[in-house]
N, C-alpha and C. Protein backbone atom coordinates (compact mmCIF):
# COMPACT_ATOMS: atom_id res chain seq x y z
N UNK A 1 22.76 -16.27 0.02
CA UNK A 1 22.44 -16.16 -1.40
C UNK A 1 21.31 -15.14 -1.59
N UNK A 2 21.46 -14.20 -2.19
CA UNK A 2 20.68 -13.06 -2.70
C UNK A 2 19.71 -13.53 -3.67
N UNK A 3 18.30 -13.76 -3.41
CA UNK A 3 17.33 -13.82 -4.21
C UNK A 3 16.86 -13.17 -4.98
N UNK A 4 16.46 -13.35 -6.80
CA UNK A 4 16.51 -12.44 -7.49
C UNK A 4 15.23 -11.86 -7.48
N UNK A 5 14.55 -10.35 -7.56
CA UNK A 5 13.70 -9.32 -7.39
C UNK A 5 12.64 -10.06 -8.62
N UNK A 6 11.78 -10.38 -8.39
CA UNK A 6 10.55 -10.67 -10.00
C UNK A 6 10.72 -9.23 -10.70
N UNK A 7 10.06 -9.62 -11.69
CA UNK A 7 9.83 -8.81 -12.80
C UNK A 7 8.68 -8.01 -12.26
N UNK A 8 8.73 -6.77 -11.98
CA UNK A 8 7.29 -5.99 -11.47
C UNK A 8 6.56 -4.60 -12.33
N UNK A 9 5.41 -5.02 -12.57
CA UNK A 9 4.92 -4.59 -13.66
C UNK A 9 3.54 -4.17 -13.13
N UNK A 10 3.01 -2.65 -13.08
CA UNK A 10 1.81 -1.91 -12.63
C UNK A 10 0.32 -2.32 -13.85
N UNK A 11 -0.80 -2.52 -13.40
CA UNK A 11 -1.73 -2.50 -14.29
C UNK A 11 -2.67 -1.73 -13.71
N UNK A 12 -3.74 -0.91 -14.30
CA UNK A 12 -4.69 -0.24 -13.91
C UNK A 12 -5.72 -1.52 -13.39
N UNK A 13 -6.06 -1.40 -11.64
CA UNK A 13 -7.24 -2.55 -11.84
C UNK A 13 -8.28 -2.39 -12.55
N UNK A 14 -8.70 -3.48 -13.03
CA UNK A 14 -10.54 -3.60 -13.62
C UNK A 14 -11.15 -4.25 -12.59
N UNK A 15 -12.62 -3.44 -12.81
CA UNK A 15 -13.70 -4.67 -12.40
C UNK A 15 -13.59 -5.92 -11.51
N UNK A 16 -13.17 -6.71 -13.38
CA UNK A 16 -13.23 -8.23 -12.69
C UNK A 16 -11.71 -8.40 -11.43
N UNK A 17 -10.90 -7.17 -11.34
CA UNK A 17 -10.09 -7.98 -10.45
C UNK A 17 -10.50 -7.61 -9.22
N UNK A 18 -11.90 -7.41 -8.86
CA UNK A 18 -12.47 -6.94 -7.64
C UNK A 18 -12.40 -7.86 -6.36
N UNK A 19 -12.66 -9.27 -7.08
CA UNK A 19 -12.39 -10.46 -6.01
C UNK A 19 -10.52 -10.36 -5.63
N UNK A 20 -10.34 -10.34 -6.43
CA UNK A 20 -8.60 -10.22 -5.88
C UNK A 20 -7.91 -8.96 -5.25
N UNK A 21 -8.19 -8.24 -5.51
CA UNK A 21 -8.07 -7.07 -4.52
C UNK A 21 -9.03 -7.50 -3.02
N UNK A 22 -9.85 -7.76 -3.46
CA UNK A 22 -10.60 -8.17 -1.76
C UNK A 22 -9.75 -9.44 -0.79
N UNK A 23 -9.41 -10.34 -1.67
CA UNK A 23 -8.25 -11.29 -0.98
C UNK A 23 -6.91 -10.64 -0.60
N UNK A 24 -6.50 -9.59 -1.28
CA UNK A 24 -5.45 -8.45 -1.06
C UNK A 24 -5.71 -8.32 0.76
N UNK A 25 -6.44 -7.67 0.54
CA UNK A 25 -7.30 -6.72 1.85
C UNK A 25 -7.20 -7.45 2.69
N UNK A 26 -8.41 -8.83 2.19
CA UNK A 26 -8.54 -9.61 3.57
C UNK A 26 -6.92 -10.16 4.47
N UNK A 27 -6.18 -10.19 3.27
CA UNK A 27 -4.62 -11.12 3.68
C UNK A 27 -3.79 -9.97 4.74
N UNK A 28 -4.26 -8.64 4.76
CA UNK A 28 -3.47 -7.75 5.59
C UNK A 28 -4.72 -7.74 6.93
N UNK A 29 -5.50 -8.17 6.59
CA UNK A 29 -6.40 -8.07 7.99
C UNK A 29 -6.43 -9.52 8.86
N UNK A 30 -5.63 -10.51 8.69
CA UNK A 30 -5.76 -12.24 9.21
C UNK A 30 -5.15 -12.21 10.54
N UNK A 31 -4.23 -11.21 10.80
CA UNK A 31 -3.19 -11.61 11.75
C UNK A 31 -4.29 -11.04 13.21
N UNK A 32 -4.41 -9.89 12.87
CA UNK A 32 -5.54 -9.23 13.25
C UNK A 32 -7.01 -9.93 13.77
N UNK A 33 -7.54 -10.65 12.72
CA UNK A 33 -8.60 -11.33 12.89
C UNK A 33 -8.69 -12.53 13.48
N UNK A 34 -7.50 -13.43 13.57
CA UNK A 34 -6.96 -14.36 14.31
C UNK A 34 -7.41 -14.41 15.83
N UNK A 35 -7.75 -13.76 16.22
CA UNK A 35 -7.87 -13.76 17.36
C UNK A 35 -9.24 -13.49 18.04
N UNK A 36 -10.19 -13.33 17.00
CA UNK A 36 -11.64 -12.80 17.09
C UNK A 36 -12.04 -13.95 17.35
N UNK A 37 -13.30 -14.57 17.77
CA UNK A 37 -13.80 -15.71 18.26
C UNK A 37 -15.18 -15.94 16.92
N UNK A 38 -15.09 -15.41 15.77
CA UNK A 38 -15.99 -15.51 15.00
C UNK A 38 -15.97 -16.76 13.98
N UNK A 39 -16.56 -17.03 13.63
CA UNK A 39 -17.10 -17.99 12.58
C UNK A 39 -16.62 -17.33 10.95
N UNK A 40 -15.66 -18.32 10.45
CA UNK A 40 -15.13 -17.98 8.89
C UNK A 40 -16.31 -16.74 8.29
N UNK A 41 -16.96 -17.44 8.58
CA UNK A 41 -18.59 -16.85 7.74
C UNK A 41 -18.46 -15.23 8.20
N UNK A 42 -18.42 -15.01 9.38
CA UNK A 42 -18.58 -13.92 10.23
C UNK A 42 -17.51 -13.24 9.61
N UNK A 43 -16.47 -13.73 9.82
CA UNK A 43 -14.80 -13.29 9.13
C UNK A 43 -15.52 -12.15 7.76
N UNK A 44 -15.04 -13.51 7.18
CA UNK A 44 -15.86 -12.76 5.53
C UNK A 44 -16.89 -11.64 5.48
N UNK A 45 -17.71 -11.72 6.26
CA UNK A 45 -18.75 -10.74 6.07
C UNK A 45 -18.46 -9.00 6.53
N UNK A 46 -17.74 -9.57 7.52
CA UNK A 46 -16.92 -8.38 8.19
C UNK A 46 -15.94 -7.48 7.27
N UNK A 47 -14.85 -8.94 6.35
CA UNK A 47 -14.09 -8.20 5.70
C UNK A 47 -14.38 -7.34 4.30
N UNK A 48 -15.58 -8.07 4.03
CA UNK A 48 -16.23 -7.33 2.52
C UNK A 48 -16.87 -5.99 3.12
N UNK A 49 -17.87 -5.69 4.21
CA UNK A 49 -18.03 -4.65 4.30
C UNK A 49 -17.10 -3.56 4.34
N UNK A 50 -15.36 -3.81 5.39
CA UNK A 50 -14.90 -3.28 5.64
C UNK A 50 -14.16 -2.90 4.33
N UNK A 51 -13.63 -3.73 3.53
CA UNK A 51 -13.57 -3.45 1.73
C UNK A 51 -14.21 -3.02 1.14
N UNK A 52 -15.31 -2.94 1.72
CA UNK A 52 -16.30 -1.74 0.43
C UNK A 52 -16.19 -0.50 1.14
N UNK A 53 -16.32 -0.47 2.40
CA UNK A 53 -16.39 0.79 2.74
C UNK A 53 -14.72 1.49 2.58
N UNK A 54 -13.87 1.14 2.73
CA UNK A 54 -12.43 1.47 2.06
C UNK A 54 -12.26 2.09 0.29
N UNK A 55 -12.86 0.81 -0.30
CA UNK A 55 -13.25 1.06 -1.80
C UNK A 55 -13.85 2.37 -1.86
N UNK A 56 -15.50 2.49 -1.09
CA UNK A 56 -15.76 3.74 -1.33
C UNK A 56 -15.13 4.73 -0.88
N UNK A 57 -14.51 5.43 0.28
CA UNK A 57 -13.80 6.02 0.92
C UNK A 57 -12.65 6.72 -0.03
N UNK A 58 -11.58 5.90 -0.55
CA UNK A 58 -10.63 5.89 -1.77
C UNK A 58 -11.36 6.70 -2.72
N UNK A 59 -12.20 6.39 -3.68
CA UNK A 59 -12.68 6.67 -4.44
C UNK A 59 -13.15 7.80 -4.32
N UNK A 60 -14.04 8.98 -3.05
CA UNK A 60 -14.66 9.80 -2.91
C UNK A 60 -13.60 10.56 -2.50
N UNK A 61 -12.69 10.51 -1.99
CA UNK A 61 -11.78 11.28 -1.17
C UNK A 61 -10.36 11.52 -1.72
N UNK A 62 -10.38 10.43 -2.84
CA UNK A 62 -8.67 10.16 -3.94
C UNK A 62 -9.37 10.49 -5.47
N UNK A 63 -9.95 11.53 -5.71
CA UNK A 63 -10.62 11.58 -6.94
C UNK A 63 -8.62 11.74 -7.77
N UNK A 64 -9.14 11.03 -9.24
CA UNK A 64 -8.26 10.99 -10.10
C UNK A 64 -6.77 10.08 -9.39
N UNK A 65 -6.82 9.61 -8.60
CA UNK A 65 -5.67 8.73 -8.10
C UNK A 65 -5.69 7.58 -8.81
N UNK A 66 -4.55 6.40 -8.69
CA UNK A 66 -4.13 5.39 -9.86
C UNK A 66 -4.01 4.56 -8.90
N UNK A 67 -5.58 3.21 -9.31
CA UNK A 67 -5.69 2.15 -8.65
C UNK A 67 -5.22 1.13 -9.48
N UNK A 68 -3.87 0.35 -9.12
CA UNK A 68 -2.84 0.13 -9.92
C UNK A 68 -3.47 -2.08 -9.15
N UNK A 69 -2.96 -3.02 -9.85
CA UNK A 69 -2.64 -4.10 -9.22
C UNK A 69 -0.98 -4.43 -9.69
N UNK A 70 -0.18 -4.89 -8.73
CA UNK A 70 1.12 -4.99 -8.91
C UNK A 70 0.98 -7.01 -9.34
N UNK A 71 1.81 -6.62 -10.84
CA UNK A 71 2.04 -7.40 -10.97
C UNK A 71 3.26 -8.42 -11.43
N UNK A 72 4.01 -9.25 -10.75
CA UNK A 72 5.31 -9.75 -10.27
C UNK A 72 5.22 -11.00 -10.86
N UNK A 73 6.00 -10.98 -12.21
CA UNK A 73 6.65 -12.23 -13.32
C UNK A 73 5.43 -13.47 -13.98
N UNK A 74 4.49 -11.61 -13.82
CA UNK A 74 3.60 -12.14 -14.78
C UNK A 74 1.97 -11.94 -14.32
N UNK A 75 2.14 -12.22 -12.90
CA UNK A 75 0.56 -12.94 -12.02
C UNK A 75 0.49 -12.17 -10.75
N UNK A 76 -0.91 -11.80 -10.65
CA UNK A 76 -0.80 -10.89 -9.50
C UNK A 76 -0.71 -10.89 -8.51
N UNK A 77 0.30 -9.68 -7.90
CA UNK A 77 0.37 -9.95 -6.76
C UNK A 77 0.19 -9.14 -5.41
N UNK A 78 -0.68 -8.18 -5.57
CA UNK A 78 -0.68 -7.22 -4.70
C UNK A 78 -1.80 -5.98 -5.62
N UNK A 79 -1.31 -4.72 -4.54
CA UNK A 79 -2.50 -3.66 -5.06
C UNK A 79 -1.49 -2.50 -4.68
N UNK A 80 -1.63 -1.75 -5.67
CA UNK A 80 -0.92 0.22 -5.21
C UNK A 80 -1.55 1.21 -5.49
N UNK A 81 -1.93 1.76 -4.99
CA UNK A 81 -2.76 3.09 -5.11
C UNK A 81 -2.06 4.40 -4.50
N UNK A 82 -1.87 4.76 -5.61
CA UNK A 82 -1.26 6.28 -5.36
C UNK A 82 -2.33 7.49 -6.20
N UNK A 83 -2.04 9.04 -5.00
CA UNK A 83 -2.62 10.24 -5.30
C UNK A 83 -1.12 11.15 -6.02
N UNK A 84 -1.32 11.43 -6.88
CA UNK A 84 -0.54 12.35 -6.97
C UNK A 84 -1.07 14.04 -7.28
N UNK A 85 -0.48 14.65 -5.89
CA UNK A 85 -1.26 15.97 -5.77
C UNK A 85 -0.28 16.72 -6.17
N UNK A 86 -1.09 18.39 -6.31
CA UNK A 86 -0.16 19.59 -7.01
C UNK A 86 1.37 19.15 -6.11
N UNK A 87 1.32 19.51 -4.62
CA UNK A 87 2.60 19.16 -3.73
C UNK A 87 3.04 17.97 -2.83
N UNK A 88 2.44 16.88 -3.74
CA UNK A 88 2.69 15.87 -2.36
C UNK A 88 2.48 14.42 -3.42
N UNK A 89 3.13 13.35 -3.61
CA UNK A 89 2.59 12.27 -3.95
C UNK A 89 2.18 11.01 -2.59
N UNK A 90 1.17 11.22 -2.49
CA UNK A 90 0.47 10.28 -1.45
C UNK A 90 -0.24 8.59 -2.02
N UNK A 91 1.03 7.95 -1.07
CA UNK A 91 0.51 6.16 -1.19
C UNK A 91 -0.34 6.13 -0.36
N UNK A 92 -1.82 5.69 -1.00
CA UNK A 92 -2.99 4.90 -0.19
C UNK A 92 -2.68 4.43 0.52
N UNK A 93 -2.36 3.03 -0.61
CA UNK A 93 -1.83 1.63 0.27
C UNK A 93 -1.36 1.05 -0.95
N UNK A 94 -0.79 0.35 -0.12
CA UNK A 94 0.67 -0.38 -1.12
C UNK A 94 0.54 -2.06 0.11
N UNK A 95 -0.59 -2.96 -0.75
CA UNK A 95 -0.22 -3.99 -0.31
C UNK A 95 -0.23 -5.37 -1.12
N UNK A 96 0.98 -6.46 -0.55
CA UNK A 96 1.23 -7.36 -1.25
C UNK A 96 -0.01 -9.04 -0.98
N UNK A 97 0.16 -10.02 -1.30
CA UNK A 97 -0.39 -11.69 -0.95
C UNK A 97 0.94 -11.83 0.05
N UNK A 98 0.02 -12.54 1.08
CA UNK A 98 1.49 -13.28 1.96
C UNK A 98 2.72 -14.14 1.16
N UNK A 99 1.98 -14.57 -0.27
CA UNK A 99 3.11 -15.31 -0.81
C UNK A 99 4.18 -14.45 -1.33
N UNK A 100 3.83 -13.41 -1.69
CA UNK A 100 4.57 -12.64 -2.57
C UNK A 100 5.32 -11.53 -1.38
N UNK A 101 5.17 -11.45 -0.32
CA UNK A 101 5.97 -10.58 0.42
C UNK A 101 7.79 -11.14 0.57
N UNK A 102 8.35 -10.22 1.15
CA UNK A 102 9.06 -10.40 1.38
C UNK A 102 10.69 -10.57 0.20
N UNK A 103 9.81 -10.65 -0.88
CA UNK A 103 10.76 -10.59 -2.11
C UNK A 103 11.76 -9.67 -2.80
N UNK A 104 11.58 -8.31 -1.73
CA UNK A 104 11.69 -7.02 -2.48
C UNK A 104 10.37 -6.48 -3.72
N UNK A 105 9.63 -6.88 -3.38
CA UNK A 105 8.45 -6.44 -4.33
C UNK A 105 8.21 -4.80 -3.91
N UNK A 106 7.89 -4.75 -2.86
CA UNK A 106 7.50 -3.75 -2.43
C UNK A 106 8.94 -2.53 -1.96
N UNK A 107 9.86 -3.06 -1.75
CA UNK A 107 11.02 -2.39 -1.73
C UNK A 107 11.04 -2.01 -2.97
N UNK A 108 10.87 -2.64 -4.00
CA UNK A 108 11.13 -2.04 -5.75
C UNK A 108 10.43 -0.59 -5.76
N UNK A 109 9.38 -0.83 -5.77
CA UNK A 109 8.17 -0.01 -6.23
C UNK A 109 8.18 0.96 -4.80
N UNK A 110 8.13 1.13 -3.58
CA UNK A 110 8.74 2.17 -2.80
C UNK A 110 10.07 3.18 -3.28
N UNK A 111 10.86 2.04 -4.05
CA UNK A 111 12.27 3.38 -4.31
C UNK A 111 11.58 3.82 -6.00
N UNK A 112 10.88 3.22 -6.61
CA UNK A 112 10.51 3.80 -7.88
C UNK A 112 9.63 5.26 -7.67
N UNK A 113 8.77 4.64 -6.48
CA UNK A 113 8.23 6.44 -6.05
C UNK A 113 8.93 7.41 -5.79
N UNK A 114 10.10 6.85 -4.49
CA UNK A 114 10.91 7.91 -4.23
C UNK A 114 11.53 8.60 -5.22
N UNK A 115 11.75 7.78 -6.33
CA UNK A 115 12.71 8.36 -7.32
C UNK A 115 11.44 9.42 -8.10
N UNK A 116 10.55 9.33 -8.61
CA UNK A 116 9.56 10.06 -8.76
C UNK A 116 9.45 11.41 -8.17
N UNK A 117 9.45 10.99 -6.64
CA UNK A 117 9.27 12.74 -5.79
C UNK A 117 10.23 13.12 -5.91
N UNK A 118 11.79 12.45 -5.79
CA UNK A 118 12.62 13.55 -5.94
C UNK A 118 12.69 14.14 -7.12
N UNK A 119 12.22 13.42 -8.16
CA UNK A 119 12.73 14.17 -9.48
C UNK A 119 11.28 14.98 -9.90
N UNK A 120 10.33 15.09 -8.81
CA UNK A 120 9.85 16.22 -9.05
C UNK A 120 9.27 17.09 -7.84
N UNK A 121 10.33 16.78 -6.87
CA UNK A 121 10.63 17.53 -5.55
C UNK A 121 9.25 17.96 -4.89
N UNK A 122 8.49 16.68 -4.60
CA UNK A 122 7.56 16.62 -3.88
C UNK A 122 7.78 15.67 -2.93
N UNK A 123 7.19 16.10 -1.78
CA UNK A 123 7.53 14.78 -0.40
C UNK A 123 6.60 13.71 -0.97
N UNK A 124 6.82 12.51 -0.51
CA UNK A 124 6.04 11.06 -0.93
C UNK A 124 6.04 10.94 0.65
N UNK A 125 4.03 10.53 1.13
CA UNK A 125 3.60 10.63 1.90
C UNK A 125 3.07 9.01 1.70
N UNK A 126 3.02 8.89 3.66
CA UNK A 126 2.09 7.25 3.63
C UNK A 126 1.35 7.13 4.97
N UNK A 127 0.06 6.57 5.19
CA UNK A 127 -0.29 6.68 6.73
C UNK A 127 0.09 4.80 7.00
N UNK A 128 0.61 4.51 7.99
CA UNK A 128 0.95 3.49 8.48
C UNK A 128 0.84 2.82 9.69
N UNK A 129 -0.04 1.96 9.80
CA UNK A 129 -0.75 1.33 11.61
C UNK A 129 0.78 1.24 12.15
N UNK A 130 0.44 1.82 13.34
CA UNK A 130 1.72 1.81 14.12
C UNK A 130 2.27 0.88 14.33
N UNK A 131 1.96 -0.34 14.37
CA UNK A 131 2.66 -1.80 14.70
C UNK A 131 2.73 -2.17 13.49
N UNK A 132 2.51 -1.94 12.33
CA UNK A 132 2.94 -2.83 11.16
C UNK A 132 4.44 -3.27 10.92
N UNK A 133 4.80 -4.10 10.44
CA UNK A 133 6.30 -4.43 10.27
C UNK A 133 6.95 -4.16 9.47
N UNK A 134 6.28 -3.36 8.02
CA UNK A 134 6.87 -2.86 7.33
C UNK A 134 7.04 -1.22 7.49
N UNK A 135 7.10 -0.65 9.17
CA UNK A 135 6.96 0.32 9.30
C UNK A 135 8.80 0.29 9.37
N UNK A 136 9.35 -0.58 9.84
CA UNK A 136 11.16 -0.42 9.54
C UNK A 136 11.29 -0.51 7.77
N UNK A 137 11.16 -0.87 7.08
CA UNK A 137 11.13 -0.63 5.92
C UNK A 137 11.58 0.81 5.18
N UNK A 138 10.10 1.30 5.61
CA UNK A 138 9.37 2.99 5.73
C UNK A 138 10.66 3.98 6.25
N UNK A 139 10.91 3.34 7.11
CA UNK A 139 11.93 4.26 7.84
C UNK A 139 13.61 4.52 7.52
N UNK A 140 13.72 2.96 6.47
CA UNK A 140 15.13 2.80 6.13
C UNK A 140 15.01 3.23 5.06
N UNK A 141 14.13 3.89 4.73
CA UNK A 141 13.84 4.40 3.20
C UNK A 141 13.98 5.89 3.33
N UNK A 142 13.83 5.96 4.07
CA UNK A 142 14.13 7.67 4.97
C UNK A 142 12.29 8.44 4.67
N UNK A 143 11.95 7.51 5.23
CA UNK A 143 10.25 8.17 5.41
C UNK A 143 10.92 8.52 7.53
N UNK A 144 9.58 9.72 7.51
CA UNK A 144 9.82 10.12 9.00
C UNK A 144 8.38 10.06 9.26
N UNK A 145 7.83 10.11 10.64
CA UNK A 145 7.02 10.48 11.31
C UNK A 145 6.60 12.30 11.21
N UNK A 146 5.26 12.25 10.12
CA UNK A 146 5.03 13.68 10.18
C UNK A 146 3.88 13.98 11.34
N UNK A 147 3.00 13.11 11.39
CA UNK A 147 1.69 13.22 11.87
C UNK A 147 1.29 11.72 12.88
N UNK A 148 0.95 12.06 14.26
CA UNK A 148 0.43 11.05 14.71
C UNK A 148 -1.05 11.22 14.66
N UNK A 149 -1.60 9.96 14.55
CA UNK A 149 -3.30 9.75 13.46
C UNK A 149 -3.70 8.55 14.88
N UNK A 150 -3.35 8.69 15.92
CA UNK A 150 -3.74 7.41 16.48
C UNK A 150 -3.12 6.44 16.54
N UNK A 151 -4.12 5.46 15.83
CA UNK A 151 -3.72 4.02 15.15
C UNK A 151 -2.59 3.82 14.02
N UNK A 152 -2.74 4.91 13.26
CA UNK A 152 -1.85 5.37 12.28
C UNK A 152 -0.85 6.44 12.37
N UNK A 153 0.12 6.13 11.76
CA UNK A 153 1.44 7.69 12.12
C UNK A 153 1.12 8.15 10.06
N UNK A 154 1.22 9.18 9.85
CA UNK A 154 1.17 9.92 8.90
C UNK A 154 2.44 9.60 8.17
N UNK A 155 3.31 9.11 7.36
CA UNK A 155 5.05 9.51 7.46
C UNK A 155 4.96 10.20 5.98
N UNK A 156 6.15 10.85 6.16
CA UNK A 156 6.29 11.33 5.01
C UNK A 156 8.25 11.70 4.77
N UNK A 157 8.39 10.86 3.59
CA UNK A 157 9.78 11.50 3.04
C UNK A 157 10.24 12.54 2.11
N UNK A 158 10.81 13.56 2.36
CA UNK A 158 11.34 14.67 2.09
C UNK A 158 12.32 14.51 0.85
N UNK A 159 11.59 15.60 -0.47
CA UNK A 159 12.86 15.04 -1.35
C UNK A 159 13.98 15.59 -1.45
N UNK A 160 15.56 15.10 -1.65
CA UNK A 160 16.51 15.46 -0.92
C UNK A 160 16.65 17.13 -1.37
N UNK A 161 17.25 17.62 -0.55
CA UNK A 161 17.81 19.56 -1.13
C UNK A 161 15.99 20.16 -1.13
N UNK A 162 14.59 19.97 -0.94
CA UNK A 162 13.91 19.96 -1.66
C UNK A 162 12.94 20.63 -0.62
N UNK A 163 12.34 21.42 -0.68
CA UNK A 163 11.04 21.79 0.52
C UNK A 163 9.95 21.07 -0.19
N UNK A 164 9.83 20.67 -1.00
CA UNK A 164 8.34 19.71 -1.41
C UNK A 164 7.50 21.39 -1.59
């Protein structure tokens, strides 16, 4: 049985959704942190610095980019941040709540970009930790490996007929 896609709807974040974007963050860093021998307390302290220093980072380096919260049949559920440059539309990050994965949320809003670059024949770019699991996703979407970054692979999809 095919589960039906929520209703997904972009808002510019504010402010006050600063705590929820930080639960965003922290929810892609658990699997990860799981395994550290630290104290909740320690956890937290770790993950707010590492969220601010991201926050600032974004901000100094993505001037004029769209810090979006995704929101799915009503209530939020995630965060998207996209650059859109003279030749390239570049996703920050595009992340969901563990509750809300898996729904096609993020499959939606991945082909809504694509449809974007092609129809204005720019590659749509993403950097992606090499072990993430939504790196098959990425790939069935026809994103490729442009750049190895380390920890991160660069990918980027090509819009079709199109040199970007």
């Amino acid at each position: 049985m095919k589960t039906r896609t929520p209703n997904i709807t972009l808002r510019p974040a504010e402010t006050s959704d600063e705590e929820f974007l930080f639960r965003v963050y922290a929810s892609t860093r658990e699997e990860e942190l799981s395994v550290v021998a630290w104290s909740e307390a320690q956890k937290e302290t770790f993950l707010r610095s590492q969220f601010d220093a991201q926050s600032r980072h974004y901000r100094e380096h993505y001037p004029g980019a769209e810090f979006d919260v995704i929101v799915a049949d009503g209530s939020s559920a995630g965060r998207l941040y996209v650059a859109r440059w003279k030749n390239e539309i570049r996703i920050m990050d595009i992340a969901l709540l563990p509750t809300r994965r898996g729904a096609g949320i993020g499959a939606k809003l991945l082909e809504d970009l694509i449809s974007e670059s092609e129809s204005l024949g720019k590659p749509l770019t993403i950097h992606v930790e090499r072990f993430n699991p939504a790196m098959r996703l990425y790939e069935r979407l026809g994103f490729r490996k442009k750049e190895d970054k380390g920890v991160y692979l660069l990918m980027e999809r090509r819009p079709k007929g199109g040199e970007g």
